[in-house]
Protein backbone atom coordinates (compact mmCIF):
# COMPACT_ATOMS: atom_id res chain seq x y z
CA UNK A 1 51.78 74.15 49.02
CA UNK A 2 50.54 74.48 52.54
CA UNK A 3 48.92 71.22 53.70
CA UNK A 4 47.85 72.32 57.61
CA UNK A 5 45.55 74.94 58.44
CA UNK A 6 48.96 76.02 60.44
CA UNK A 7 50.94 76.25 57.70
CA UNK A 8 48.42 77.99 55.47
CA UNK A 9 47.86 80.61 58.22
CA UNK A 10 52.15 81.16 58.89
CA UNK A 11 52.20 81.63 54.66
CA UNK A 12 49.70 84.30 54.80
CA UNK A 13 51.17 86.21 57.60
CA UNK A 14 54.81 85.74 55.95
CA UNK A 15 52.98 87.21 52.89
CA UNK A 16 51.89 90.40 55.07
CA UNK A 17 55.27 90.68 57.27
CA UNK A 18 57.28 90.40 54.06
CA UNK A 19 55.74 93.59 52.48
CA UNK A 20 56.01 95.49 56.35
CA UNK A 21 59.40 94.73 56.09
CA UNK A 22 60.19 95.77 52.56
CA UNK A 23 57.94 99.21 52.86
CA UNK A 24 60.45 99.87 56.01
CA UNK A 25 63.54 99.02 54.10
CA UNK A 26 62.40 101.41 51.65
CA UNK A 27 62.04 104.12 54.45
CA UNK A 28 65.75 103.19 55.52
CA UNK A 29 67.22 103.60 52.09
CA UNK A 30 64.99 106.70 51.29
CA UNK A 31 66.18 108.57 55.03
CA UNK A 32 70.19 107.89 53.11
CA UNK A 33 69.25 109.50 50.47
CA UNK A 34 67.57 112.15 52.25
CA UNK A 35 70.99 112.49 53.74
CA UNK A 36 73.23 111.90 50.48
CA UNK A 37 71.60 114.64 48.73
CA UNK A 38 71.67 116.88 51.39
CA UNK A 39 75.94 116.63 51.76
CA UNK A 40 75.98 116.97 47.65
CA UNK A 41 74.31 120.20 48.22
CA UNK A 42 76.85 121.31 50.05
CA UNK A 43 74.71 122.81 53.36
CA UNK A 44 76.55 121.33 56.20
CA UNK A 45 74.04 122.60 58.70
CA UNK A 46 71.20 121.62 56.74
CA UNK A 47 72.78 117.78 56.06
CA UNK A 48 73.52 117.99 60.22
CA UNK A 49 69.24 118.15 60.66
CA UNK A 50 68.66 115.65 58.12
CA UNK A 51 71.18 113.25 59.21
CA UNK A 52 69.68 113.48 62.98
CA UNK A 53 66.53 113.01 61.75
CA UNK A 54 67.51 109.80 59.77
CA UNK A 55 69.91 108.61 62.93
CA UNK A 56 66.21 108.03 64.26
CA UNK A 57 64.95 105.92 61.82
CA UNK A 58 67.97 103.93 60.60
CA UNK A 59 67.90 102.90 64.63
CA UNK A 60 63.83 102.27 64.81
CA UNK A 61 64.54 99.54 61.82
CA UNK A 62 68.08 98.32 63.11
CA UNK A 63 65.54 97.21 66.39
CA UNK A 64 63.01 95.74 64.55
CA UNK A 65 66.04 93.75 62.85
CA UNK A 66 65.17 94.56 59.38
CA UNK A 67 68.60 95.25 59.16
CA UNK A 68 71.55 94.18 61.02
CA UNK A 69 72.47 96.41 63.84
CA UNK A 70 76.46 96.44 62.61
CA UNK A 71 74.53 97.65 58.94
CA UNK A 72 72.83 100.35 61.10
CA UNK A 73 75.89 101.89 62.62
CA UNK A 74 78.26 101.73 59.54
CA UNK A 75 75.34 103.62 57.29
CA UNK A 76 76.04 105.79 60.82
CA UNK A 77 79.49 106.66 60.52
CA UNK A 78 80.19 106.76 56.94
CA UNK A 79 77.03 109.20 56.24
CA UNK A 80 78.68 111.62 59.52
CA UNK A 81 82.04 111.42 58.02
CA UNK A 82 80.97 112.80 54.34
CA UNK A 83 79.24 115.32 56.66
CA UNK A 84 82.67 116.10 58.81
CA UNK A 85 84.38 116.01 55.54
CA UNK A 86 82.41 119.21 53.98
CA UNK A 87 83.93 121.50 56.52
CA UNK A 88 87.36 120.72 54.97
């Protein structure tokens, strides 16, 4: 347990910036699936607009470093290559 008033006060905001950070995670994951299901449907123009639109926000939390900036740009380039690959 917290002894200081200075530790007490860093545990409650870790409390608080542990449940910003997972509420944006689950925006990060729920943007890829936003995308996933789009390619499974088989719309390539449709899963181009949802995939720009999720670029955006996989980039807003890869600055805030909730996850690593590498992470960011391989969820990137492996969602745009199922994407490439539905023309074929």
């Amino acid at each position: 347990m917290a002894n200081s008033a200075q530790a007490r006060k860093r545990a409650r905001q870790a409390v608080k910036q542990h449940a910003h950070n997972t509420s944006l995670r689950s925006t990060l994951r729920t943007a890829i699936k936003r995308v996933q299901k789009a390619i499974v449907a088989g719309d390539k123009t449709v899963a181009q607009g949802v995939f720009r639109e999720s670029v955006a926000v996989i980039d807003r939390i890869a600055d805030k470093k909730i996850i690593h900036k590498n992470k960011a740009a391989r969820h990137k380039s492996r969602l745009s290559a199922r994407i490439k690959a539905l023309a074929a």
